[in-house]
C-alpha atoms as a PDB file:
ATOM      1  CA  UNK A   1     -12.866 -21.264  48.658  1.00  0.00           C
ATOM      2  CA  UNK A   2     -14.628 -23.774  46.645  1.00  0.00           C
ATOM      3  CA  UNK A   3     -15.134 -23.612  42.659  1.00  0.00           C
ATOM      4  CA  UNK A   4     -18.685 -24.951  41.741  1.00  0.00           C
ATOM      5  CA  UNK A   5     -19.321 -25.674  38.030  1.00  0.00           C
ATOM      6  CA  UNK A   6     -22.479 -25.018  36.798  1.00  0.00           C
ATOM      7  CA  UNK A   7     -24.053 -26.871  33.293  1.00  0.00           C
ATOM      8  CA  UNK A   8     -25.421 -24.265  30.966  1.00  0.00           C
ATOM      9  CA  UNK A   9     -28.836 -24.719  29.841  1.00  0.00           C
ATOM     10  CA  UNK A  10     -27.520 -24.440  26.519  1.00  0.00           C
ATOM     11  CA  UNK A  11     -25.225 -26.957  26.339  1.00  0.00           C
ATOM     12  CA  UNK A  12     -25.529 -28.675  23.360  1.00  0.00           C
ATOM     13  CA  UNK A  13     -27.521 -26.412  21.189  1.00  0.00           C
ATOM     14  CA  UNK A  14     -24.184 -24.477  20.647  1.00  0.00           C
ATOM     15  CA  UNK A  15     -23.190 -24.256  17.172  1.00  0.00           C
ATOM     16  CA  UNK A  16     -24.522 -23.865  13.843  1.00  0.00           C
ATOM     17  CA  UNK A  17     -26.911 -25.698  11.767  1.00  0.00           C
ATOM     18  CA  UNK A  18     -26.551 -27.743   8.742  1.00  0.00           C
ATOM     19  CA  UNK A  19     -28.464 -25.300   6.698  1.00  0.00           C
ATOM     20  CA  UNK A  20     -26.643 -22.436   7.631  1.00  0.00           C
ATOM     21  CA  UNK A  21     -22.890 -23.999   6.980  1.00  0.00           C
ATOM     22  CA  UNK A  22     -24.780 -24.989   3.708  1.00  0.00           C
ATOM     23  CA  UNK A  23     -25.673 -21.354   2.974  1.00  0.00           C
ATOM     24  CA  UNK A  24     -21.590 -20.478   3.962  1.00  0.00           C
ATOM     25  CA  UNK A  25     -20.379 -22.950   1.790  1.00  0.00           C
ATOM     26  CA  UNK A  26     -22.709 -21.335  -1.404  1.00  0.00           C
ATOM     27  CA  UNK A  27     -21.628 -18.120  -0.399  1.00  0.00           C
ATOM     28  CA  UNK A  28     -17.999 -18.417  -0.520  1.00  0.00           C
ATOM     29  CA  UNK A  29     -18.191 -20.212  -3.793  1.00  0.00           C
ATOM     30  CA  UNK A  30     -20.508 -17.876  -5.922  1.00  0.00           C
ATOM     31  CA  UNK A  31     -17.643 -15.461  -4.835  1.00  0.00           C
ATOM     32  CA  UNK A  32     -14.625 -17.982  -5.536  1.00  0.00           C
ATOM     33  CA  UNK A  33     -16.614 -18.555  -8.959  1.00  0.00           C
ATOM     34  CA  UNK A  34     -16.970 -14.863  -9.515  1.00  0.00           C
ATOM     35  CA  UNK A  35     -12.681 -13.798  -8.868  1.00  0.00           C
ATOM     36  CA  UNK A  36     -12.122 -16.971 -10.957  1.00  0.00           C
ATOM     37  CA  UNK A  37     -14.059 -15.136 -13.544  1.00  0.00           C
ATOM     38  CA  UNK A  38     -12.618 -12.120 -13.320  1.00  0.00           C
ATOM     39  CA  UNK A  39      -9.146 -14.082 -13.523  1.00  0.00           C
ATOM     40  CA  UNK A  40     -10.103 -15.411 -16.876  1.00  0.00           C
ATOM     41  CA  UNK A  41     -11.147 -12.258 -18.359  1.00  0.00           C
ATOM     42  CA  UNK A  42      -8.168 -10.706 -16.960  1.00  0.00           C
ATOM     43  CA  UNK A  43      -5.652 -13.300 -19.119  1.00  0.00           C
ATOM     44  CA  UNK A  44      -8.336 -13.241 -22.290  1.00  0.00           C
ATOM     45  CA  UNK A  45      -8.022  -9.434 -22.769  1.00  0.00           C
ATOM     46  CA  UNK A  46      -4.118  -9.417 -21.989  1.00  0.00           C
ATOM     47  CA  UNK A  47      -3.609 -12.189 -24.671  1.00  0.00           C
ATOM     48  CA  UNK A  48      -6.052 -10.289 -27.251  1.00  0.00           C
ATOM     49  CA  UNK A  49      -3.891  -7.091 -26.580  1.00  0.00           C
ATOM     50  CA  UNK A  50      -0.887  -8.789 -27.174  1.00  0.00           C
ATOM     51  CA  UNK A  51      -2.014 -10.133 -30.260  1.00  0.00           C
ATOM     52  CA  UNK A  52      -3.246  -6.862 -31.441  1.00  0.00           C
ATOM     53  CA  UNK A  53       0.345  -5.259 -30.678  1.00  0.00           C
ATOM     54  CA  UNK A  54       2.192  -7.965 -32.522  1.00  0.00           C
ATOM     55  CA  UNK A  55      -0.172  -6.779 -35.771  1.00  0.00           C
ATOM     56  CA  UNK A  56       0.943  -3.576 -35.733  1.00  0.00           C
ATOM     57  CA  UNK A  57       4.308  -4.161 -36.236  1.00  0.00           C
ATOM     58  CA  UNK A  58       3.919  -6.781 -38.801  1.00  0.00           C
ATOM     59  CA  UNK A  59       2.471  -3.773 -40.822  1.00  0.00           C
ATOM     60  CA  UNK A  60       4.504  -1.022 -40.355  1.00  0.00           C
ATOM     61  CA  UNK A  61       7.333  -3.813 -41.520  1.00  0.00           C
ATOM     62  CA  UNK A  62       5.405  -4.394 -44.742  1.00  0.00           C
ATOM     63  CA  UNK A  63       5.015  -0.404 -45.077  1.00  0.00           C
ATOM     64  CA  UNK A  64       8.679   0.162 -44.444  1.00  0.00           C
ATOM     65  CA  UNK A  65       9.628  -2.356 -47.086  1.00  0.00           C
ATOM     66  CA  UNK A  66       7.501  -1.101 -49.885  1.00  0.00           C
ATOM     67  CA  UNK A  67       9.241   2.593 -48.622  1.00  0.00           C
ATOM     68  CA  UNK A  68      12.070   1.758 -49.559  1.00  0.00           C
ATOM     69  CA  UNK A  69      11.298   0.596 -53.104  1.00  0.00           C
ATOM     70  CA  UNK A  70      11.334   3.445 -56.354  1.00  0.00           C
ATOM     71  CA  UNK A  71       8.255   4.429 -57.590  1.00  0.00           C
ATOM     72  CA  UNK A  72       8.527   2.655 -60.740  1.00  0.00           C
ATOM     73  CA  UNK A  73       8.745  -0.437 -58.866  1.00  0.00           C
ATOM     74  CA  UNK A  74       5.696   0.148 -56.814  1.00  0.00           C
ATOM     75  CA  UNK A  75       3.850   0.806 -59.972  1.00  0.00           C
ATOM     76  CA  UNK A  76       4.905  -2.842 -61.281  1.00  0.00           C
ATOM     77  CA  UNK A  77       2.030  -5.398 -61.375  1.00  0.00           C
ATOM     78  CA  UNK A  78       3.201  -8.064 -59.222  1.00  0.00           C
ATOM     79  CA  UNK A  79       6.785  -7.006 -58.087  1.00  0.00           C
ATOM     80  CA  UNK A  80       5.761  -6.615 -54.391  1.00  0.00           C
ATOM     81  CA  UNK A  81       3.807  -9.834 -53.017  1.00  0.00           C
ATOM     82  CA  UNK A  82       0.401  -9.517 -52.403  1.00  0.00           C
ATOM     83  CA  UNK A  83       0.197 -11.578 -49.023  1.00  0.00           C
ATOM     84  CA  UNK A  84       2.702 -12.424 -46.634  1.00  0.00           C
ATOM     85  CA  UNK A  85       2.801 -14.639 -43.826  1.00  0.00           C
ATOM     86  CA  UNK A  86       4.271 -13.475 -40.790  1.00  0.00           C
ATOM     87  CA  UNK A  87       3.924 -14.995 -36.732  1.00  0.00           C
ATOM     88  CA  UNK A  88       3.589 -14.518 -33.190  1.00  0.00           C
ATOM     89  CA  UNK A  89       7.439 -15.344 -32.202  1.00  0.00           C
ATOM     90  CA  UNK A  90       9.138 -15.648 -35.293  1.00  0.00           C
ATOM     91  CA  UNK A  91      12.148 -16.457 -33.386  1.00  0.00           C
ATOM     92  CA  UNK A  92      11.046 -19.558 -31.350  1.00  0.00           C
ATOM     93  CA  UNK A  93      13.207 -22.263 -31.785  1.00  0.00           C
ATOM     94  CA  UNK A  94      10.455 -24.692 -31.616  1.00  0.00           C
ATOM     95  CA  UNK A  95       7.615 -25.566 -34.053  1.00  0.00           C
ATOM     96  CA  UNK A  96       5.372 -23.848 -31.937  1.00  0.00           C
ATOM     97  CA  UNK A  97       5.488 -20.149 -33.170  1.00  0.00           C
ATOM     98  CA  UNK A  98       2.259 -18.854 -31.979  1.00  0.00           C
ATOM     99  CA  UNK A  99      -0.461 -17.088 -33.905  1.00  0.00           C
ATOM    100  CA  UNK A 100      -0.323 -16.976 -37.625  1.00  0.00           C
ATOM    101  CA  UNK A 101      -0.521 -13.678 -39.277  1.00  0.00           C
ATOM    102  CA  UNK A 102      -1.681 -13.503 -42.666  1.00  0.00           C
ATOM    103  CA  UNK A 103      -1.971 -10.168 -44.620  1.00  0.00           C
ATOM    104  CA  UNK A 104      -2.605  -8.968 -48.006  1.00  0.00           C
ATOM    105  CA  UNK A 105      -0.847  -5.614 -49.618  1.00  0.00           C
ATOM    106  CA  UNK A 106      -3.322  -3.452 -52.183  1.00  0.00           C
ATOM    107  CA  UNK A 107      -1.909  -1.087 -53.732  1.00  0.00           C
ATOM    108  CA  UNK A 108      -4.777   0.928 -56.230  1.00  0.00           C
ATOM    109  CA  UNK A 109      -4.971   4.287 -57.724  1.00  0.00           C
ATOM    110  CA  UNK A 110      -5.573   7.319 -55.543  1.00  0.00           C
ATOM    111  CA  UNK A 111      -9.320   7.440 -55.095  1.00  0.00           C
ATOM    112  CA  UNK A 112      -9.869  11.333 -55.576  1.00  0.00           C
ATOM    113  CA  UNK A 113     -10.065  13.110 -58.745  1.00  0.00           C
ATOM    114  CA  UNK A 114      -7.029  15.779 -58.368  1.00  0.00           C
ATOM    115  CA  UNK A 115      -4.352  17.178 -60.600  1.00  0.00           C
ATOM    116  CA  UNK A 116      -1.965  14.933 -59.015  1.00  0.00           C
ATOM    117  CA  UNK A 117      -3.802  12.016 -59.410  1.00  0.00           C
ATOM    118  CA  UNK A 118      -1.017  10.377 -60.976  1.00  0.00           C
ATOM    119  CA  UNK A 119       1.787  11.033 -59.166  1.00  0.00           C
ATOM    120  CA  UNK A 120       0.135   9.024 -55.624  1.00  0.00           C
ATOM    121  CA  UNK A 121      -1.258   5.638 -55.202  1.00  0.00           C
ATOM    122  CA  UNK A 122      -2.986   4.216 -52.326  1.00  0.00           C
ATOM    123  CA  UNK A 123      -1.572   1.072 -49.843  1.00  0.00           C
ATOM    124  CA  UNK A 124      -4.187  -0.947 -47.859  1.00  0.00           C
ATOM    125  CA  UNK A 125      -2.568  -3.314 -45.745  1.00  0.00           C
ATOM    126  CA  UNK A 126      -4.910  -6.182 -43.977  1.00  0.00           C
ATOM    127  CA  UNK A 127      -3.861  -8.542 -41.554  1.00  0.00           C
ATOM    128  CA  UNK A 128      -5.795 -11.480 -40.106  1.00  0.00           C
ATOM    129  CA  UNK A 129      -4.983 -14.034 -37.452  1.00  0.00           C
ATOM    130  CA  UNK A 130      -7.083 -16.306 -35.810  1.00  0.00           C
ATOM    131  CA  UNK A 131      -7.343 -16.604 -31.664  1.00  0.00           C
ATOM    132  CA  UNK A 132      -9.759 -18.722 -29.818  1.00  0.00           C
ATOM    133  CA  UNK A 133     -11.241 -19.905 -33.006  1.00  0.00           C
ATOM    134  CA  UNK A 134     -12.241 -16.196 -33.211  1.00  0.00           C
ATOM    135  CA  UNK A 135     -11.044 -14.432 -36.385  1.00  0.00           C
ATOM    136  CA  UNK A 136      -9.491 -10.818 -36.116  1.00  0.00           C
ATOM    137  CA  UNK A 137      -8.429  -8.313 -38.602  1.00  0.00           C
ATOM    138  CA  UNK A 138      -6.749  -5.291 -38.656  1.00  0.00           C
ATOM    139  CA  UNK A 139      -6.402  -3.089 -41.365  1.00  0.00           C
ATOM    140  CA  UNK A 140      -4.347   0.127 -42.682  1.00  0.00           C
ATOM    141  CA  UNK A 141      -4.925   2.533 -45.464  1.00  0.00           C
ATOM    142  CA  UNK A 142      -1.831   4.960 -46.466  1.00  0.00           C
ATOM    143  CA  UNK A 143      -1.046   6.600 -49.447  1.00  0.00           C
ATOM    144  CA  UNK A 144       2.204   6.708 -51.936  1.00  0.00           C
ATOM    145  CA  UNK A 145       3.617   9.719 -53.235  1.00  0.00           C
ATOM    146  CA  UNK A 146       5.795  10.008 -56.388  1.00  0.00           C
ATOM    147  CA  UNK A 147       7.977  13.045 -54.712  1.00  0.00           C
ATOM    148  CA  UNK A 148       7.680  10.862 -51.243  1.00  0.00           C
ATOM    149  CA  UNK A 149       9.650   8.323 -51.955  1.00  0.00           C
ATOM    150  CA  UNK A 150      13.064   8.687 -51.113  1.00  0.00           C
ATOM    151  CA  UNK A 151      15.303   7.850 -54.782  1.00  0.00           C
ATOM    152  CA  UNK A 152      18.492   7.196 -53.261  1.00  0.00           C
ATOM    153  CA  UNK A 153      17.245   4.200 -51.917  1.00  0.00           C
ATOM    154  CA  UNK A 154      16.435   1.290 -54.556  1.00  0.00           C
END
């Protein structure tokens, strides 16, 4: 038996074009551009929800501490601070601590006109930080009761 080989009349038109391995290459990189993207957002929104968790915390601390003081105390002028400075990782060991939180304590009258008007006042605690050269704020409003305040503590 004898093999005969035969030359395609294609040979050498096989294969694909210049333009078309251009239009590959522009296809796979608008999509590698796009997950990239997506990537960054990804981390960006993790961070910022990190950041926004840590604020919450430094609150309810500053809440808890003014809790635990008598009510004739909290009715002092300028016996609990008016801003605090608190930060990301207060216990790094480095001088890198993260984010800086800096927050303010209000504490004002109780804004409605009742018979016990007296007896409550009202705690707005703010806290800023600054991410990304993008300021943030958070803010909570609470009130203080007289009777709510436990006495044993001081």
């Amino acid at each position: 038996m004898r093999l005969q080989f035969r030359k395609s009349a294609t040979t050498g038109t096989s294969g694909y074009t210049l333009a078309e391995i251009l239009i590959c290459v522009l296809i796979i990189n608008i999509g590698a551009a796009g997950l990239m993207g997506c990537f960054k957002y990804a981390f960006f929104v993790t961070r910022l929800f990190r950041e926004n968790q840590r604020a919450t915390p430094v609150m309810l601390e500053r809440a808890e501490a003014i809790r635990l003081c008598s009510w004739d105390q909290v009715r002092t002028t300028g016996f609990i601070p008016p801003t605090f400075t608190d930060y990301f990782d207060p216990t790094a060991t480095n001088s890198s601590v993260g984010i800086v939180y800096t927050g303010t304590v209000a504490i004002a009258s109780f804004p409605y006109n009742t018979t016990y008007k007296d007896n409550m006042r009202q705690l707005t605690l703010t806290v800023k930080w600054t991410s990304d050269s993008i300021h943030r704020a958070r803010t909570n409003i609470t009130y203080i009761a007289k009777d709510g305040i436990q006495n044993y503590v001081y």
